[in-house]
Protein backbone atom coordinates (compact mmCIF):
# COMPACT_ATOMS: atom_id res chain seq x y z
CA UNK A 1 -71.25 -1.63 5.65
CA UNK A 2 -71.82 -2.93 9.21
CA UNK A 3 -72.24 -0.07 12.01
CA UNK A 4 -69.59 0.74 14.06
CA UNK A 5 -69.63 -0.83 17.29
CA UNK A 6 -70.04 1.70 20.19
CA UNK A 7 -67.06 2.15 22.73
CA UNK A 8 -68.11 0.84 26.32
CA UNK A 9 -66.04 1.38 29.49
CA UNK A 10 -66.84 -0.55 32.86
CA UNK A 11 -65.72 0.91 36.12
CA UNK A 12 -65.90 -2.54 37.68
CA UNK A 13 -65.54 -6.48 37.60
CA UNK A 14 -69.11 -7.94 36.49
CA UNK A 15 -69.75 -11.65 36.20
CA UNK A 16 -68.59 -13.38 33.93
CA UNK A 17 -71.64 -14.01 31.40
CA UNK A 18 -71.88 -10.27 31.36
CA UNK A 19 -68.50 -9.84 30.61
CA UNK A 20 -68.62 -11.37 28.02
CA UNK A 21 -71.89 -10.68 26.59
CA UNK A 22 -70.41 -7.26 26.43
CA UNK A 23 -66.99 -8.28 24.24
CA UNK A 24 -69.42 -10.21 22.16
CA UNK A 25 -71.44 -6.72 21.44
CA UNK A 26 -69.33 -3.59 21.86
CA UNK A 27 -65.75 -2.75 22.07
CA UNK A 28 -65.60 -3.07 25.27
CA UNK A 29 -63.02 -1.95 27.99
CA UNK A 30 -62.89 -4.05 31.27
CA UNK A 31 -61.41 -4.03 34.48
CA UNK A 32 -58.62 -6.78 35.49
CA UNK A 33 -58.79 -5.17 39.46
CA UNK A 34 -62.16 -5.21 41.47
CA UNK A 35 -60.99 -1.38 42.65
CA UNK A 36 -63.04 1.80 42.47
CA UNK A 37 -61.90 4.07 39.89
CA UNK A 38 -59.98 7.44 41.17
CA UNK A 39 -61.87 10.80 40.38
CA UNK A 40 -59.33 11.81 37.48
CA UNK A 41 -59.40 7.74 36.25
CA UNK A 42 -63.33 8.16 35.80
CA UNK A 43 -62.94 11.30 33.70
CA UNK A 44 -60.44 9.66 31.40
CA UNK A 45 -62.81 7.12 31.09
CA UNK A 46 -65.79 9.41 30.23
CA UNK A 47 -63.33 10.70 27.29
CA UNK A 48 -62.83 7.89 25.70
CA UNK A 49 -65.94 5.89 26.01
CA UNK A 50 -69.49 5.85 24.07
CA UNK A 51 -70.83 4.28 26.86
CA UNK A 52 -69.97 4.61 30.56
CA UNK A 53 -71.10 1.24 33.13
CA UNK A 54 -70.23 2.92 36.62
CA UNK A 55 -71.52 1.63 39.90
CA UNK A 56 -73.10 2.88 42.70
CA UNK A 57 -68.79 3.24 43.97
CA UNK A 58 -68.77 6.03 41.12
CA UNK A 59 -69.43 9.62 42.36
CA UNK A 60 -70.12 11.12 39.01
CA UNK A 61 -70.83 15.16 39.24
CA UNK A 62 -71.77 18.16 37.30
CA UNK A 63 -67.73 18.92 36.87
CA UNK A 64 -66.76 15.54 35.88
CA UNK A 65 -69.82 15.38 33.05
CA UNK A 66 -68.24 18.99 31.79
CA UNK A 67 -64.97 17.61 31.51
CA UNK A 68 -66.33 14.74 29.36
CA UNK A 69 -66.11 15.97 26.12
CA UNK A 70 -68.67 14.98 23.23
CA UNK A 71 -67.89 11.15 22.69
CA UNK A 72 -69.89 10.36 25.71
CA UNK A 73 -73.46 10.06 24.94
CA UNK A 74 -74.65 7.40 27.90
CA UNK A 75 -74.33 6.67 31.08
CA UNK A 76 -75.46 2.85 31.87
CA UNK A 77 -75.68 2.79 35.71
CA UNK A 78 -75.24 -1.12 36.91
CA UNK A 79 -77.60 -0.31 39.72
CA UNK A 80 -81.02 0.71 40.48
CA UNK A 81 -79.93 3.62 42.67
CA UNK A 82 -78.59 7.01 40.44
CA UNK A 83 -78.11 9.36 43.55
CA UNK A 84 -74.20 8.96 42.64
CA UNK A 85 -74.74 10.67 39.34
CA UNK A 86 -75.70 14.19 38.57
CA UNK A 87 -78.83 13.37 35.88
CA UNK A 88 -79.79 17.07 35.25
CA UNK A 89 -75.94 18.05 34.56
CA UNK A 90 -75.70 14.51 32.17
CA UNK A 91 -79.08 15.70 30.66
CA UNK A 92 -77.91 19.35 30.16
CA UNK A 93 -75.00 18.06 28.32
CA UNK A 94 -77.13 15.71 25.95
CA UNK A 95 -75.60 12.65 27.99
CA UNK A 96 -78.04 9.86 28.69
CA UNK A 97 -78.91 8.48 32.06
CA UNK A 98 -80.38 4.97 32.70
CA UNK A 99 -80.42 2.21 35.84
CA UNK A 100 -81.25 -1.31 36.30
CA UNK A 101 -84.48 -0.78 38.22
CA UNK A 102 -86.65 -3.90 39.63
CA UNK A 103 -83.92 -6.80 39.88
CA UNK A 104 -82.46 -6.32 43.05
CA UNK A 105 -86.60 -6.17 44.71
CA UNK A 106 -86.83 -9.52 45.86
CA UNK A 107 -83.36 -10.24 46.87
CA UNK A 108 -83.07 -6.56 49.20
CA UNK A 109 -86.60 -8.04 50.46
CA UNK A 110 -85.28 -11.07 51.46
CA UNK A 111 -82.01 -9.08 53.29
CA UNK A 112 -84.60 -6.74 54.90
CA UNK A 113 -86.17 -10.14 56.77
CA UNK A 114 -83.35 -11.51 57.30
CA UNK A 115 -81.76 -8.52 59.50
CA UNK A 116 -85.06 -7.93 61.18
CA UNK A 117 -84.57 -11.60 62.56
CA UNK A 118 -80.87 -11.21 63.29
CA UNK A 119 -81.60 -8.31 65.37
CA UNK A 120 -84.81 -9.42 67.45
CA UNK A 121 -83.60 -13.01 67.94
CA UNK A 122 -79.69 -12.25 68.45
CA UNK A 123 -78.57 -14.67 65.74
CA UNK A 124 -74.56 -12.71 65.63
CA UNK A 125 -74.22 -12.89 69.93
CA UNK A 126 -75.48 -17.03 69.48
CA UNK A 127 -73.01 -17.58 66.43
CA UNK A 128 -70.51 -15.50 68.24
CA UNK A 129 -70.79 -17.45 71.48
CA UNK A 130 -70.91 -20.94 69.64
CA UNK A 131 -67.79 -19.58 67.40
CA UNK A 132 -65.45 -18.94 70.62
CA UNK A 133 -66.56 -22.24 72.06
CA UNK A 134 -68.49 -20.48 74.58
CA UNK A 135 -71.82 -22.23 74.83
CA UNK A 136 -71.93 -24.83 77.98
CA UNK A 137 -75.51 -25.98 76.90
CA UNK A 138 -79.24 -24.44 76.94
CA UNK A 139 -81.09 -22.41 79.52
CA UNK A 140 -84.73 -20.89 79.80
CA UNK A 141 -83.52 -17.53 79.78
CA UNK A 142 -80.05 -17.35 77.68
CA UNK A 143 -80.10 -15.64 74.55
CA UNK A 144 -83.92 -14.11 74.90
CA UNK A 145 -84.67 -12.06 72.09
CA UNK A 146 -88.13 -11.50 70.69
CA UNK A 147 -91.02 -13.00 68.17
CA UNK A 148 -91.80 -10.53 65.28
CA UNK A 149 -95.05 -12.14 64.14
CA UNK A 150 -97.99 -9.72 65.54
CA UNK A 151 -95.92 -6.95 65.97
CA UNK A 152 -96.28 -3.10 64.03
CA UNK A 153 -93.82 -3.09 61.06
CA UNK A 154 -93.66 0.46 59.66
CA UNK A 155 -92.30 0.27 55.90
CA UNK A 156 -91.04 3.94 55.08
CA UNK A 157 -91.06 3.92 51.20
CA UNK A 158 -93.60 1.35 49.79
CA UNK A 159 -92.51 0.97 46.48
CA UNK A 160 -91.27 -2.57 44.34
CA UNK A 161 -88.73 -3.59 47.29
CA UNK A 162 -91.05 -2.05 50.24
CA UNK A 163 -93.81 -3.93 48.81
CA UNK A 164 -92.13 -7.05 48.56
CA UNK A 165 -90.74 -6.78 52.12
CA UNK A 166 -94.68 -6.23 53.10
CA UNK A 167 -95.31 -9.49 51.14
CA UNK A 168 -93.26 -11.48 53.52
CA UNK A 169 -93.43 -9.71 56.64
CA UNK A 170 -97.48 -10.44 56.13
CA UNK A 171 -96.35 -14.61 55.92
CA UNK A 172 -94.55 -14.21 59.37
CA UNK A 173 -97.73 -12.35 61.04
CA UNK A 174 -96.45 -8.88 61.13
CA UNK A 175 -99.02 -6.08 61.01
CA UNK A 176 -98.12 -3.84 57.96
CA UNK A 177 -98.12 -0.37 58.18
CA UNK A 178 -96.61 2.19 55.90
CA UNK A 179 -95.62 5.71 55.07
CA UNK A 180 -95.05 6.87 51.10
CA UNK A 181 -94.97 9.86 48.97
CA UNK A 182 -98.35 8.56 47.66
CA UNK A 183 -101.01 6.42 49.16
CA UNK A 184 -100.67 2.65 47.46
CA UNK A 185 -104.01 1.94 44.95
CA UNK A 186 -106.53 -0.02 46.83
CA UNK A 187 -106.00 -2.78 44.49
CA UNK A 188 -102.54 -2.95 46.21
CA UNK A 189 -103.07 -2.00 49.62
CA UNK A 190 -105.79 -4.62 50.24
CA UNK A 191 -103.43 -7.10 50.06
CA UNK A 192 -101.36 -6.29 51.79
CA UNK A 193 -103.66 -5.58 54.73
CA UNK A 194 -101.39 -2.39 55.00
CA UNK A 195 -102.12 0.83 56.52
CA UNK A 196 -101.15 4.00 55.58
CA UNK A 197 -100.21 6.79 57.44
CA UNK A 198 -99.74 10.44 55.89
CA UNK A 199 -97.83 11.62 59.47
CA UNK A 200 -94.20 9.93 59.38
CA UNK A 201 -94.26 11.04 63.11
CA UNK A 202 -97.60 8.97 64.39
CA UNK A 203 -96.22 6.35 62.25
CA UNK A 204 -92.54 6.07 63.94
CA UNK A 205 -94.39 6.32 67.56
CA UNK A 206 -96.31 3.46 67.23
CA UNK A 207 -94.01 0.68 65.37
CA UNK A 208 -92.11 -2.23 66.39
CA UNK A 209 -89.81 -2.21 63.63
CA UNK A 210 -88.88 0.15 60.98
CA UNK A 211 -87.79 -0.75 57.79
CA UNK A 212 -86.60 2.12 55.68
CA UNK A 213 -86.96 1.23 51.95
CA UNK A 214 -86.86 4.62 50.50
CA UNK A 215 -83.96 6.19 47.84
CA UNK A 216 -81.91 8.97 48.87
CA UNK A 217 -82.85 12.30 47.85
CA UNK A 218 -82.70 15.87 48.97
CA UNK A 219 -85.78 15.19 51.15
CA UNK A 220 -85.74 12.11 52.44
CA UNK A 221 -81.76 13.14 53.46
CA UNK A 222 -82.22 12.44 57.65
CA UNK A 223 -85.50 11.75 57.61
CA UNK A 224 -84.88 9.90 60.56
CA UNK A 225 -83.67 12.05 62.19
CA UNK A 226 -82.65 12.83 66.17
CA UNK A 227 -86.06 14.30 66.92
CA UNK A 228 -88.04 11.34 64.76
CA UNK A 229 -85.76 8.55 66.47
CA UNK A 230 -86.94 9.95 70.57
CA UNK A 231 -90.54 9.51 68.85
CA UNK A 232 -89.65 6.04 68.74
CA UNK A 233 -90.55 3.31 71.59
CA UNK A 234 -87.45 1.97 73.31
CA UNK A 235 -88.76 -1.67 72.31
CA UNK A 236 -88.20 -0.58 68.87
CA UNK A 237 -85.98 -1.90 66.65
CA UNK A 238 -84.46 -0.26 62.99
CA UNK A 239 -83.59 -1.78 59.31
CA UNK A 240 -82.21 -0.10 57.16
CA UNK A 241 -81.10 -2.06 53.47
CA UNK A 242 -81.75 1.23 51.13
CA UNK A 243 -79.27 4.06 51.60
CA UNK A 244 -77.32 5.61 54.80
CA UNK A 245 -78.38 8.71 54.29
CA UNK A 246 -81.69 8.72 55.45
CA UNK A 247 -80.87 7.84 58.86
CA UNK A 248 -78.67 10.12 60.83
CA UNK A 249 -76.24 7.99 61.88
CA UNK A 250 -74.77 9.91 64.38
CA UNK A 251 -78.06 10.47 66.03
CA UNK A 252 -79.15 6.57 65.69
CA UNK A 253 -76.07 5.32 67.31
CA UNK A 254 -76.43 7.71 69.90
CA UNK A 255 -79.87 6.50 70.71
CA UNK A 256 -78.46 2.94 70.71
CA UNK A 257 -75.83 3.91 73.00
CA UNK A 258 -78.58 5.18 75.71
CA UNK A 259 -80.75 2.26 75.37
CA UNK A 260 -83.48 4.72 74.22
CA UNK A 261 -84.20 1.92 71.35
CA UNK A 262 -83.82 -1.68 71.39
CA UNK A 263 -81.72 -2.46 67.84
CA UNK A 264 -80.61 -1.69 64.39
CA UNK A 265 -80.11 -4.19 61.51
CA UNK A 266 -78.19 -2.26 58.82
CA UNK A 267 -76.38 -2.98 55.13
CA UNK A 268 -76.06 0.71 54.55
CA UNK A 269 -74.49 3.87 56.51
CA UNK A 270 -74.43 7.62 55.82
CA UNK A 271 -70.68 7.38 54.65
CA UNK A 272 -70.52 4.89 52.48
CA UNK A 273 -67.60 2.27 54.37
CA UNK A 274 -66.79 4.81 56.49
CA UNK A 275 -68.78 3.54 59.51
CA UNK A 276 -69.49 5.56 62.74
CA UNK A 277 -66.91 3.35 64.89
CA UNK A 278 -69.11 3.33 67.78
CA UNK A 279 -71.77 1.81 66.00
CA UNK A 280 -69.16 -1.53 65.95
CA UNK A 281 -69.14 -1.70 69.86
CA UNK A 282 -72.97 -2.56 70.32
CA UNK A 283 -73.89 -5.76 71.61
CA UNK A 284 -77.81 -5.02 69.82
CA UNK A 285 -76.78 -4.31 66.40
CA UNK A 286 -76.15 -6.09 63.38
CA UNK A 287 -73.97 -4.22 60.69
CA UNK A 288 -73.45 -6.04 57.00
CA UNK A 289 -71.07 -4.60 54.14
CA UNK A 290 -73.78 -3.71 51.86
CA UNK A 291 -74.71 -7.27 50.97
CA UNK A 292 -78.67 -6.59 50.11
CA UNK A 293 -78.58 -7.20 46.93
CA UNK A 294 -75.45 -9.74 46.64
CA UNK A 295 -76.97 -12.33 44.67
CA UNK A 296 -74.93 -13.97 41.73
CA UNK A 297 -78.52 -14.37 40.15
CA UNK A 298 -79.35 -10.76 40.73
CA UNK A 299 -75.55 -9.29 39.43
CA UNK A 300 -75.89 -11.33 36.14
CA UNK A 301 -79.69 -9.83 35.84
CA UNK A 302 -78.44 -6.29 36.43
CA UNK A 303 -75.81 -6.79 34.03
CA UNK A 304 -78.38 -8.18 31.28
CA UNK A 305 -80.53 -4.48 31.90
CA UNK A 306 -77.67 -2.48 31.44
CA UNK A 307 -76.91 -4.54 27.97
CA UNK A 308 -80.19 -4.20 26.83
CA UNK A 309 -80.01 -0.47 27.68
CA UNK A 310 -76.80 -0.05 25.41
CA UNK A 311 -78.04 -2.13 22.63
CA UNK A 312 -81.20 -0.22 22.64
CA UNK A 313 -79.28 2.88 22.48
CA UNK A 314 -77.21 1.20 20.01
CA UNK A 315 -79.68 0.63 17.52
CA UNK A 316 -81.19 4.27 17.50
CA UNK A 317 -83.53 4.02 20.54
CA UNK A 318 -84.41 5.34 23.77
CA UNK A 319 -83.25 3.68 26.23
CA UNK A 320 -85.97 1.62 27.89
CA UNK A 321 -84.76 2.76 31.61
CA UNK A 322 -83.77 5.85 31.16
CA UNK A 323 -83.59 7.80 34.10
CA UNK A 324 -84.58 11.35 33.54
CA UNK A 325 -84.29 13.95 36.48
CA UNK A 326 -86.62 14.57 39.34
CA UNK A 327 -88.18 10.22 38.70
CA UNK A 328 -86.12 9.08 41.37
């Protein structure tokens, strides 16, 4: 007699070769509208589902996991990030946890670059002006920005995607410098040329650019914050393509305001969309709608992790990304 297939509910539209891989495997339970789910919607779905595929769009907390009842016994994350989801409380209740880690690295690398050159070589005010029909031919000293290779990038969080982002800042000439939980192995600093500093405050002092590249948890919550951004030189510039939170945005777009640094490039904010509306007004920063990662190659690659992760779980077996609390 053939197994019974496991119930699967996704929170979101996916591509379309996941889509379907999933009807082809599970009985699964797919969105028509590209909308977040509403708070009570997600607990419905946690009822009647096997398996849950939220997204990063999903708050999912210790209340909602206890209203879940027993059908639910994994929690697929399409995403690498799982600061949305309460792990210990899913663990607690015998729920499974895993992510999609290590497919978004080289496309969130390639975002990081491409912001860091938007901001120091005012790509938006040149497409702007040539949009409006404003450009009445080339000067020496319109649009001056800045060069980036030989200048200090500071990476704060050097794992897969601020590795990667070291990788190609290193082709354009930057000098690599870094700050991490851990110092990198030898074997991986070398390299990179990269050094590593154990003070995140000498480090901020002395960069060019900052790239933050670290998750969001309860310590890295504003670790830039106002007093780290004044250590800052006002020739320095900030990217940010991981998560909001570790920036206080507040704080940064103050600084920008005053001049007291020179630019942000950034594809996340504290508040999810909810962006400080003075952070729209300035001329010297770039703002994207959290596009890092917006690859169709990369979405169809998430979406084949979080299959594997449910068939795996299918057949009897851990899943191989399971998230467990306290690795993130």
């Amino acid at each position: 007699m053939p197994l019974k297939r496991l119930s699967v509910v996704v929170t979101r539209r996916l591509p379309d070769p996941v889509e379907t891989r999933l009807k082809e495997l599970f009985n699964v339970e797919l969105r028509d509208e590209d909308t977040p789910l509403s708070r009570e919607e997600l607990v419905g779905a946690m009822k009647r589902a096997d398996v849950l595929v939220p997204t990063i769009t999903d708050t999912i907390d210790g209340a909602m996991i206890g209203q879940a009842g027993d059908k639910l016994k994994l929690i697929a994350n399409y995403g690498a990030g799982v600061d949305h989801i309460d792990v210990q409380s899913a663990r607690q209740r015998g729920v499974l946890v895993s992510n999609t880690p290590g497919v978004v690295t080289e496309d969130t690398a390639d975002m990081t670059l491409a912001l860091m050159l938007a901001v120091t070589r005012r790509i938006p005010q040149g497409l702007a002006e040539m949009q409006a029909g404003e450009w009445h031919g080339w000067s020496p000293m319109a649009h001056l920005g800045s060069r980036i290779g030989g200048k200090r990038l500071g990476i704060l969080g050097m794992g897969r995607i601020g590795q990667a982002v070291a990788r190609r800042a290193q082709a354009f000439g930057m000098q690599i410098h870094y700050h991490n939980r851990k110092r990198l192995r030898l074997e991986v600093e070398e390299p990179l040329e990269a050094t590593y500093w154990e003070s995140l405050d000498q480090m901020v002092a002395r960069m060019d650019v900052i790239s933050v590249n670290c998750p969001h948890t309860p310590s890295t919550f504003h670790l830039l914050n106002a007093r780290r951004l004044k250590l800052m030189k006002p020739t320095a510039v900030i990217v940010n393509t991981s998560r909001g939170e570790v920036i206080d945005e507040n704080a940064l777009t103050r600084a920008l305001r005053a001049s007291e640094l020179a630019g942000a490039g950034l594809d996340v904010y504290e508040r999810g969309y909810d962006i400080n509306p003075r952070l729209r007004e300035l001329p010297n920063v770039v703002l994207l709608p959290h596009m890092g990662s917006a690859t169709l190659e990369g979405r169809i690659e998430m979406g084949e992790k979080v299959i594997l992760n449910v068939k795996t779980f299918a057949d009897g077996h851990r899943p191989p990304d399971q998230v467990l609390p306290g690795m993130l």
